[in-house]
N, C-alpha and C. Protein backbone atom coordinates (compact mmCIF):
# COMPACT_ATOMS: atom_id res chain seq x y z
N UNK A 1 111.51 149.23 -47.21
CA UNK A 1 110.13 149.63 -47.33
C UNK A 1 109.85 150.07 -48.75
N UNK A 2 108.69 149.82 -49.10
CA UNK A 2 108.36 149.99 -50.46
C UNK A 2 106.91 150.93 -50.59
N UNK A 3 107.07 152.10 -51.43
CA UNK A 3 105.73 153.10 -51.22
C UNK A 3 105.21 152.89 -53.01
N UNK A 4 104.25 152.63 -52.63
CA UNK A 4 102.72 152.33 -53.41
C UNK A 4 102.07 153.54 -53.40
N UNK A 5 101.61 154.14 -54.61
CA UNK A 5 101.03 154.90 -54.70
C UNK A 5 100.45 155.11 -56.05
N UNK A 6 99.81 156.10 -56.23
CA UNK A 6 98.86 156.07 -57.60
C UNK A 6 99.23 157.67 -58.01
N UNK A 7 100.44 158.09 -59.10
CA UNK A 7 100.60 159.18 -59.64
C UNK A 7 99.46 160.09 -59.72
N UNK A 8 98.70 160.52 -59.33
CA UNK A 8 97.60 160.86 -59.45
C UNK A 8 97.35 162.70 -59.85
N UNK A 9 98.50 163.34 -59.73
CA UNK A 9 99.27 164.86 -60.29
C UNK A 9 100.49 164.87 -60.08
N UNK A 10 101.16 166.09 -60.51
CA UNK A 10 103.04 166.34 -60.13
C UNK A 10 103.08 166.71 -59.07
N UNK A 11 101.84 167.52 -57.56
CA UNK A 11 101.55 167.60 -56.57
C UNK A 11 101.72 166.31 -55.66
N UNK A 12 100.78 165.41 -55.95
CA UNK A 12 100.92 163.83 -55.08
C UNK A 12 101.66 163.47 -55.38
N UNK A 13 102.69 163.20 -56.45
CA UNK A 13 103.90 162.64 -56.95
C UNK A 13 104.80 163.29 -56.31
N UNK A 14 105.25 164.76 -55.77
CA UNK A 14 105.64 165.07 -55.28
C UNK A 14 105.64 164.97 -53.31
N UNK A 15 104.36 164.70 -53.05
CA UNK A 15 104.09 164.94 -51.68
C UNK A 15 104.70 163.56 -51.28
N UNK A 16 104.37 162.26 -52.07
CA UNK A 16 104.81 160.95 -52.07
C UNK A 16 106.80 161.24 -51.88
N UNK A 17 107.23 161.57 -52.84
CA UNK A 17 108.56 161.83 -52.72
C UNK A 17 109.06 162.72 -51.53
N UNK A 18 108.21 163.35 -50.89
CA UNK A 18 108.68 164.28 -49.55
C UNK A 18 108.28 163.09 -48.69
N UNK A 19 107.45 162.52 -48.66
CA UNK A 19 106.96 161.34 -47.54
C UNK A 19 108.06 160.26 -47.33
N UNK A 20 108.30 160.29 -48.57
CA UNK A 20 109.92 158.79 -48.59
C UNK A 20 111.20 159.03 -48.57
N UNK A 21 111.49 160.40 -48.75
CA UNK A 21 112.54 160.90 -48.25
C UNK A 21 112.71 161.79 -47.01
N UNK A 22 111.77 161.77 -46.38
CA UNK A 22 111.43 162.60 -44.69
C UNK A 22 111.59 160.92 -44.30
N UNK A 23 111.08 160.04 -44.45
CA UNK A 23 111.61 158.50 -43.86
C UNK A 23 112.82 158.00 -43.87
N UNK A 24 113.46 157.86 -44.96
CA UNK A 24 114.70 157.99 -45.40
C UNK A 24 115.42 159.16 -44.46
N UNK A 25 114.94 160.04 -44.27
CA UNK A 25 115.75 160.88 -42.82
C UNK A 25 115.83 160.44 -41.83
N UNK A 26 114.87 159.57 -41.59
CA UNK A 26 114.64 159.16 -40.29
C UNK A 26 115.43 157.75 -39.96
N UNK A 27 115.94 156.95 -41.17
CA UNK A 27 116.46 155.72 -41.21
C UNK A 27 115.80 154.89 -41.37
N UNK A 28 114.59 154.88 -42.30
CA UNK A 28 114.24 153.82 -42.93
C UNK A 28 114.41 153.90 -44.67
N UNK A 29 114.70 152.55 -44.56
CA UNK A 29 115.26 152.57 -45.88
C UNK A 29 113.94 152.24 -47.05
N UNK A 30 113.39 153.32 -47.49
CA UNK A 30 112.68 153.43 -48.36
C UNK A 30 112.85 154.01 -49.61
N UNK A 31 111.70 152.81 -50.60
CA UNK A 31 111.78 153.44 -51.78
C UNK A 31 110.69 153.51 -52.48
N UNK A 32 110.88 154.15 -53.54
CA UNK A 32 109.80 154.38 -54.94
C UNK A 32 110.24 154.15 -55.94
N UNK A 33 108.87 154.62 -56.88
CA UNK A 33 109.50 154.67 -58.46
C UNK A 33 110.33 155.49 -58.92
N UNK A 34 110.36 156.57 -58.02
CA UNK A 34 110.44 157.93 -58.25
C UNK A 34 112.30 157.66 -58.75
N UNK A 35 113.09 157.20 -57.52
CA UNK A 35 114.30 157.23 -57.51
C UNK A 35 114.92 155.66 -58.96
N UNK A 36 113.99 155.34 -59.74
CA UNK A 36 114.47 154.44 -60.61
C UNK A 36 114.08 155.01 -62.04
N UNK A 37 114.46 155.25 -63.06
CA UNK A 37 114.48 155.60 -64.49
C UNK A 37 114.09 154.49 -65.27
N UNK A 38 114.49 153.40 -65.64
CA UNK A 38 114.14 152.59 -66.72
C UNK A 38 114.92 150.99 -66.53
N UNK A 39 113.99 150.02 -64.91
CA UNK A 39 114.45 148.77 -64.45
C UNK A 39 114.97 148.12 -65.76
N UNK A 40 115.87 147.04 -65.71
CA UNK A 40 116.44 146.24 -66.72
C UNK A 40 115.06 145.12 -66.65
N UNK A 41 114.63 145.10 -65.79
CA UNK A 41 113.90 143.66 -65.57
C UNK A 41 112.38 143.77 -65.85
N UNK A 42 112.65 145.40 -66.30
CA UNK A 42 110.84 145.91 -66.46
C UNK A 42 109.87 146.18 -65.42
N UNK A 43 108.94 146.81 -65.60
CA UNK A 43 108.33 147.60 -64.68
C UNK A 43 107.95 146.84 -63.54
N UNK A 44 106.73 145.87 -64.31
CA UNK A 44 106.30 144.80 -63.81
C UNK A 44 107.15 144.05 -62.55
N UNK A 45 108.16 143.27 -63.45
CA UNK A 45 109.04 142.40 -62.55
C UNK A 45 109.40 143.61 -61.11
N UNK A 46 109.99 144.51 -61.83
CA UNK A 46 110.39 145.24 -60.37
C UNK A 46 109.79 145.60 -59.41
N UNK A 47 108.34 145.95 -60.14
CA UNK A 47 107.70 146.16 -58.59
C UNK A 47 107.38 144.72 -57.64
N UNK A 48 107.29 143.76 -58.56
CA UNK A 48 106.84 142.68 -57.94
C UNK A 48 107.73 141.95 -56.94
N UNK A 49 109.37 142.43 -57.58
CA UNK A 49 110.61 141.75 -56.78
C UNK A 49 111.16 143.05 -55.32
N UNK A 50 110.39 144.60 -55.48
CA UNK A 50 110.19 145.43 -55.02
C UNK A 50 109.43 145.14 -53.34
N UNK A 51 108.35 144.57 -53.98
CA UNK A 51 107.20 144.28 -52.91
C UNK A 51 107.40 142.87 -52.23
N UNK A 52 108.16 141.72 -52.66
CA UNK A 52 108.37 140.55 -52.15
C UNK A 52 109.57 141.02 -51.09
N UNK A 53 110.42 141.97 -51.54
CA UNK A 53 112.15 141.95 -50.69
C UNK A 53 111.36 143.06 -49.25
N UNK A 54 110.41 143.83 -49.47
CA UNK A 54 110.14 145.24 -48.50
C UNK A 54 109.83 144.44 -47.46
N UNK A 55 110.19 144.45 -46.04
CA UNK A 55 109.51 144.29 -44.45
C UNK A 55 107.89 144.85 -44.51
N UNK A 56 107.91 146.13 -44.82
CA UNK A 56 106.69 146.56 -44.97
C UNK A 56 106.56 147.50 -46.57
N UNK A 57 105.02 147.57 -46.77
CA UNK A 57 104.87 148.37 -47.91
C UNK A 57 103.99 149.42 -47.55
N UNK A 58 104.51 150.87 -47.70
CA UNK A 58 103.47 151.72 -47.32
C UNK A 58 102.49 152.20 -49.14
N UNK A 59 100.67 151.70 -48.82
CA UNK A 59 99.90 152.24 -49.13
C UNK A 59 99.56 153.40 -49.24
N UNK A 60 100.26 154.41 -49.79
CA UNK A 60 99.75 156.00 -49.88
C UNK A 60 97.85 156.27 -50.74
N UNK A 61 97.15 156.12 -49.80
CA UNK A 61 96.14 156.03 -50.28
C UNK A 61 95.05 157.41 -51.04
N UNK A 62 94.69 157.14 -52.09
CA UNK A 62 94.20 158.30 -52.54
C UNK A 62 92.78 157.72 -52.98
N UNK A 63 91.33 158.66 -53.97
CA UNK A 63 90.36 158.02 -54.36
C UNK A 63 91.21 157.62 -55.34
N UNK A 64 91.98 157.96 -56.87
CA UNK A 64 92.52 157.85 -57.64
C UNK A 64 93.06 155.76 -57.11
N UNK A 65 93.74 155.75 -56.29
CA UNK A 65 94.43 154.92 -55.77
C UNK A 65 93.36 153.55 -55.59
N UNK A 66 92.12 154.09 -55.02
CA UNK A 66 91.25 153.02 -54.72
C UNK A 66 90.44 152.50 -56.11
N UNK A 67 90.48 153.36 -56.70
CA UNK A 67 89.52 153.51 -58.17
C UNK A 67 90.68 152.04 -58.73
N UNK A 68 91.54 152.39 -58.61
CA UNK A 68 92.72 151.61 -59.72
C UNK A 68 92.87 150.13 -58.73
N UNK A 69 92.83 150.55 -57.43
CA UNK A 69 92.99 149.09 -56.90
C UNK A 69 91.86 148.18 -56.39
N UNK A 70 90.42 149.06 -56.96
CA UNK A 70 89.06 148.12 -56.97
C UNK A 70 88.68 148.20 -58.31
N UNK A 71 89.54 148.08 -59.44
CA UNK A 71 88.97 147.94 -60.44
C UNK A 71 87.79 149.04 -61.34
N UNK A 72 88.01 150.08 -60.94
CA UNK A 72 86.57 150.95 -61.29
C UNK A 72 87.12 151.88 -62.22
N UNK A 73 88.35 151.96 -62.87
CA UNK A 73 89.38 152.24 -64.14
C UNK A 73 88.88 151.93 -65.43
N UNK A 74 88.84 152.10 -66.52
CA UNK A 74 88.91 151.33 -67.77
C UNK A 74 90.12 150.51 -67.93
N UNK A 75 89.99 149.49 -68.71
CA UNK A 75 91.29 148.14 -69.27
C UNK A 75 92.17 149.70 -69.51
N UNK A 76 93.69 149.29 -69.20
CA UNK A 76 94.64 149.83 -69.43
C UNK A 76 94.93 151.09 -68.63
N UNK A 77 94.22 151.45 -67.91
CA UNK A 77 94.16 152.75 -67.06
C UNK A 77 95.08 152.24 -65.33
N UNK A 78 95.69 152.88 -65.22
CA UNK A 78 96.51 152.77 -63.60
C UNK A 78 97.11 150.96 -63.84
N UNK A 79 97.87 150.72 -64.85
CA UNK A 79 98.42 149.45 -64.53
C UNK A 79 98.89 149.03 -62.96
N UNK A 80 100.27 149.95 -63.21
CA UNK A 80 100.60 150.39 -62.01
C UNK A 80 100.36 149.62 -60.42
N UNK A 81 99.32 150.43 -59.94
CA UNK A 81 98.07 150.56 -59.14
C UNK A 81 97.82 149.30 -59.03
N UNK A 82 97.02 148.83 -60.26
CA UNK A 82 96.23 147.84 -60.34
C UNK A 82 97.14 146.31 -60.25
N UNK A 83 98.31 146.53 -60.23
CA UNK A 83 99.33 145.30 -60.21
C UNK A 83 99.63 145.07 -58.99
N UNK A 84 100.60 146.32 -58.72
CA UNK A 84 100.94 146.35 -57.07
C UNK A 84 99.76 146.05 -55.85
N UNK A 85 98.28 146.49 -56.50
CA UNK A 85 97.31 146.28 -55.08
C UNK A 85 97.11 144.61 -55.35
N UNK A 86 97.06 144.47 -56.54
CA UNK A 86 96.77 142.91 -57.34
C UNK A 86 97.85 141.59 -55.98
N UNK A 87 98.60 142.55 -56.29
CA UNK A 87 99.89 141.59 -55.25
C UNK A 87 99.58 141.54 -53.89
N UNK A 88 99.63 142.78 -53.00
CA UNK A 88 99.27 142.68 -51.68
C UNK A 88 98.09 142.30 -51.35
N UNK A 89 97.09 142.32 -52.16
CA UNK A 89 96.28 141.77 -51.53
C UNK A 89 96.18 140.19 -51.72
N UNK A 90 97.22 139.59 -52.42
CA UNK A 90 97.82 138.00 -52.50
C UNK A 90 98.59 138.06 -51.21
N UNK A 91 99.46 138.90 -50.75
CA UNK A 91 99.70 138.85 -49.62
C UNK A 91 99.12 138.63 -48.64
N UNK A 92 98.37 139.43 -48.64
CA UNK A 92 97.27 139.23 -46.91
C UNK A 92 95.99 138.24 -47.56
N UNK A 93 95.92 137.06 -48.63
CA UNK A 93 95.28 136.41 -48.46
C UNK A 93 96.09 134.72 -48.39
N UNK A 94 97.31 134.82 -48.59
CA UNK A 94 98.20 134.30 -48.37
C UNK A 94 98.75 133.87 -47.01
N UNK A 95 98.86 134.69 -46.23
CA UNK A 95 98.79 134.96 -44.66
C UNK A 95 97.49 134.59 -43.66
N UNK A 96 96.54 134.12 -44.47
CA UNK A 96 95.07 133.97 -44.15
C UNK A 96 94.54 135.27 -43.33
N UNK A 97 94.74 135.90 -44.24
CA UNK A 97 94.10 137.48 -43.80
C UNK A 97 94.89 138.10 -42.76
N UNK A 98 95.67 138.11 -42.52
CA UNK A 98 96.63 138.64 -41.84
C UNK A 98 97.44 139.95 -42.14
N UNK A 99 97.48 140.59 -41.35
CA UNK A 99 98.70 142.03 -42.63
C UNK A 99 99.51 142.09 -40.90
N UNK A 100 100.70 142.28 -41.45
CA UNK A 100 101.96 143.00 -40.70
C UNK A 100 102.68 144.07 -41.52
N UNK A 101 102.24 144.03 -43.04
CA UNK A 101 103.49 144.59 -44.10
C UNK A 101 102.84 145.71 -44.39
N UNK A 102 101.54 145.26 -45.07
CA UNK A 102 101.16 146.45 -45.52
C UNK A 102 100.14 147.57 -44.69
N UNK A 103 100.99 148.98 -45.16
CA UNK A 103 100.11 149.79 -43.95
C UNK A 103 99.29 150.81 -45.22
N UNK A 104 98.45 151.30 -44.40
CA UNK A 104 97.92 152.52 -45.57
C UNK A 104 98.39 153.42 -44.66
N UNK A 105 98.39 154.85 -45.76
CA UNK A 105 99.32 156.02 -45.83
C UNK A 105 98.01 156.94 -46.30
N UNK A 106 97.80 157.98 -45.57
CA UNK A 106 96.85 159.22 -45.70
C UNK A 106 97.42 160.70 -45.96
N UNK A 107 98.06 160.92 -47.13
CA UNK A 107 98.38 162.26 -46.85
C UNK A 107 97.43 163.17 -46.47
N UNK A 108 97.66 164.40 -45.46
CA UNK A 108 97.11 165.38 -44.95
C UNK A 108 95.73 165.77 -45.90
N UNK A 109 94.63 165.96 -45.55
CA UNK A 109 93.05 166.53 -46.79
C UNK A 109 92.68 165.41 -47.27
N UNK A 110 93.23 164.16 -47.59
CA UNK A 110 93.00 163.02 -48.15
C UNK A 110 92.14 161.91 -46.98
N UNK A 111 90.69 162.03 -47.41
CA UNK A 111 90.04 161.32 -46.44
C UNK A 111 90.08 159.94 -46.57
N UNK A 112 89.27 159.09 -45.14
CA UNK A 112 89.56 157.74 -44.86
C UNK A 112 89.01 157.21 -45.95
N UNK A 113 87.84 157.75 -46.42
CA UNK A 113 87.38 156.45 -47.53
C UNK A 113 87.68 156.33 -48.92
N UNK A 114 89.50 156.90 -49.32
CA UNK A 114 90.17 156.94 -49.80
C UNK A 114 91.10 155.47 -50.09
N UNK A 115 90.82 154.56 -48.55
CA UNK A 115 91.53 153.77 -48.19
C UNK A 115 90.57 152.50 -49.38
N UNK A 116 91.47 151.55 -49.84
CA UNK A 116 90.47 150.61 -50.66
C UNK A 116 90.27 149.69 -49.32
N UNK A 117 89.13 149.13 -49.72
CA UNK A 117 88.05 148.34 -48.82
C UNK A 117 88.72 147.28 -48.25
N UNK A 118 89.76 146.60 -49.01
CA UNK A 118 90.55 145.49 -48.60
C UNK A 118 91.68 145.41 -47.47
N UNK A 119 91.79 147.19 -47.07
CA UNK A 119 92.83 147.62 -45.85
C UNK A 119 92.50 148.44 -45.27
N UNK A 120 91.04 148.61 -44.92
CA UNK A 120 90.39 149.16 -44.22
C UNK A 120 90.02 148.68 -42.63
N UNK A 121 90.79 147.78 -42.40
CA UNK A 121 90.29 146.62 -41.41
C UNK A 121 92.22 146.42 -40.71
N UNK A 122 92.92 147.40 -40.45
CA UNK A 122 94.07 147.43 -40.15
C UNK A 122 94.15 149.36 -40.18
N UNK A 123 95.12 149.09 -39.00
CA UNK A 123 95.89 150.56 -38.77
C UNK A 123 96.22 151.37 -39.38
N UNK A 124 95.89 152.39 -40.29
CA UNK A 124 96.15 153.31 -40.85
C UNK A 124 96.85 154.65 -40.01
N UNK A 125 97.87 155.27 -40.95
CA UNK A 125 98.69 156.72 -40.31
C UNK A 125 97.71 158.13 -41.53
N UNK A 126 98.37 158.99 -40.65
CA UNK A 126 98.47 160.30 -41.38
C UNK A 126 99.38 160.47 -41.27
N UNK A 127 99.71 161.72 -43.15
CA UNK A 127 101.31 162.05 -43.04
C UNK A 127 100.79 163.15 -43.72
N UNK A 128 101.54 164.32 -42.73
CA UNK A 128 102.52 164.06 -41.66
C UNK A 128 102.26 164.34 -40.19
N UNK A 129 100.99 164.06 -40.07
CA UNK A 129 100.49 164.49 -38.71
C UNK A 129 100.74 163.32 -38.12
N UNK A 130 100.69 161.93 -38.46
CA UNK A 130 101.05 161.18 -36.96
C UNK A 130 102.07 160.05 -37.71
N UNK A 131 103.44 161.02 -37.58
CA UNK A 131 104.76 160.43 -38.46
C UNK A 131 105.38 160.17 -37.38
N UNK A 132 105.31 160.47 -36.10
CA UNK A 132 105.87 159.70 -34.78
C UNK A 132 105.37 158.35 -34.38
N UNK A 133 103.80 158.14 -34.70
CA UNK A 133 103.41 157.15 -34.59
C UNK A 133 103.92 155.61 -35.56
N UNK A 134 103.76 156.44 -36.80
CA UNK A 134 104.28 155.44 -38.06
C UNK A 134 105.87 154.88 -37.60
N UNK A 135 106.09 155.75 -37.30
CA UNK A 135 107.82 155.48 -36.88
C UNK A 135 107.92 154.31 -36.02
N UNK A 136 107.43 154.57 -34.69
CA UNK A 136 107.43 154.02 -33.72
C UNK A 136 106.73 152.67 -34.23
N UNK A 137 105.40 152.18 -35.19
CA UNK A 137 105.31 151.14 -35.39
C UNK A 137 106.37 150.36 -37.02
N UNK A 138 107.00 151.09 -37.53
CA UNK A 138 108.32 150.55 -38.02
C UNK A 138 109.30 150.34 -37.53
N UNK A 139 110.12 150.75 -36.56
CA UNK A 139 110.47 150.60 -35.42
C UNK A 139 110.07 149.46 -34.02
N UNK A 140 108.78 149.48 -34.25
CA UNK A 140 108.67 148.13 -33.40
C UNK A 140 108.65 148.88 -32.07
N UNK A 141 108.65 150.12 -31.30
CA UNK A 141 109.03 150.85 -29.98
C UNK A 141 107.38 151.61 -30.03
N UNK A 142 106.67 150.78 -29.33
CA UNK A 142 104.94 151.20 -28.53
C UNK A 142 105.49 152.49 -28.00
N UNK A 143 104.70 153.15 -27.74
CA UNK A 143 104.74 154.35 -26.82
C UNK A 143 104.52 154.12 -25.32
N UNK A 144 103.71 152.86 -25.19
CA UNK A 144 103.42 152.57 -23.75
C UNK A 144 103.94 150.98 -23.91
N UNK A 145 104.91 150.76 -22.90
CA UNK A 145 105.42 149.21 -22.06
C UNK A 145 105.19 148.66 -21.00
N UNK A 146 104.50 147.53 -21.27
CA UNK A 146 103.94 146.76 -19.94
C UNK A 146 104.22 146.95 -18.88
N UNK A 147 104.02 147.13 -17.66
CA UNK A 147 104.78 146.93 -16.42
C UNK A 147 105.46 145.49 -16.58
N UNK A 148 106.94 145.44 -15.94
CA UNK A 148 106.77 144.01 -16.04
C UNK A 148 106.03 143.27 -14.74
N UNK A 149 106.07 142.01 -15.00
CA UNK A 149 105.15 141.53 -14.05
C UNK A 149 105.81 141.12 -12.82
N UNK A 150 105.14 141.18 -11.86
CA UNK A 150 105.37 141.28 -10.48
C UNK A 150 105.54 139.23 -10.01
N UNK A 151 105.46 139.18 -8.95
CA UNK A 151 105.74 138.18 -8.37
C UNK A 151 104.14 137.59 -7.46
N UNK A 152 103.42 136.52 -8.22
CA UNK A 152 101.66 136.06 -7.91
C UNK A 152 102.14 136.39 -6.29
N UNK A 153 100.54 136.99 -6.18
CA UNK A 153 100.53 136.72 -4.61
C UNK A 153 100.06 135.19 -4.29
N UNK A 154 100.29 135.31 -2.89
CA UNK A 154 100.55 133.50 -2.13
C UNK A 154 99.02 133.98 -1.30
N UNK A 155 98.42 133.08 -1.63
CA UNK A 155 97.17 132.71 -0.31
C UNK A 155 96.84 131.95 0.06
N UNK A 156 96.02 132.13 1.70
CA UNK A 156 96.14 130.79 2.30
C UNK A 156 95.20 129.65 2.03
């Protein structure tokens, strides 16, 4: 799993790093920037070879985050941001609008219309208020399972 996010203070930079290592507790194998110093292959390449290898990518969504991944930045402001959203959303137009990978991520006070417009139309979590839920859909284990099905009734 790969977490996306927009540095946005040493607070969210931090809350991001409690979010991916409370996952990482849990057994998913997630990462950030946070845990890499200076890629051989450069920023760029890595996030890009980052986001192609992840099952899923969690969206930690902020306004900061949406500003940078709808363009409403000045040239050179939130590269970052503006690369990584640049990509997934090649993803889910790639897929013909489809998303399985990428989820958005709400830390706690951080409201919905935080979320950029382009993943607004898919399942969003809160963290860390519904981190059982997130689990359970990385995990693949619903909270509720079909009955299985019974045997058609016969009529005359």
């Amino acid at each position: 799993m790969f977490i996306s996010y927009s540095q946005d203070s040493d607070e969210h930079k931090q809350r991001v790093l409690e979010l991916t290592e409370a996952l990482r507790s849990d057994g998913v194998e997630a990462i950030v920037d946070q845990y890499v110093t200076a890629p051989s292959q450069g920023w760029a390449r890595w996030m890009a070879d980052e986001l192609k290898a992840a099952q899923f990518v969690l969206v930690v969504a902020s306004e900061a985050y949406r500003k940078k991944a709808e363009g409403e930045v000045p040239t050179g402001a939130g590269r970052g941001v503006k690369w990584e959203s640049h990509l997934t959303v090649q993803d889910i137009y790639d897929a013909d609008a489809s998303n399985e990978k990428i989820i958005p991520i709400l830390l706690d006070g951080i409201g919905d219309e935080a979320i950029p417009q382009v993943l607004r139309a898919w399942t969003y979590y809160r963290w860390p208020a519904n981190s059982k839920e997130l689990l359970r859909r990385l995990y693949n284990k619903p909270k509720v399972v079909p009955t299985p099905l019974g045997v058609p009734k016969k009529f005359d």
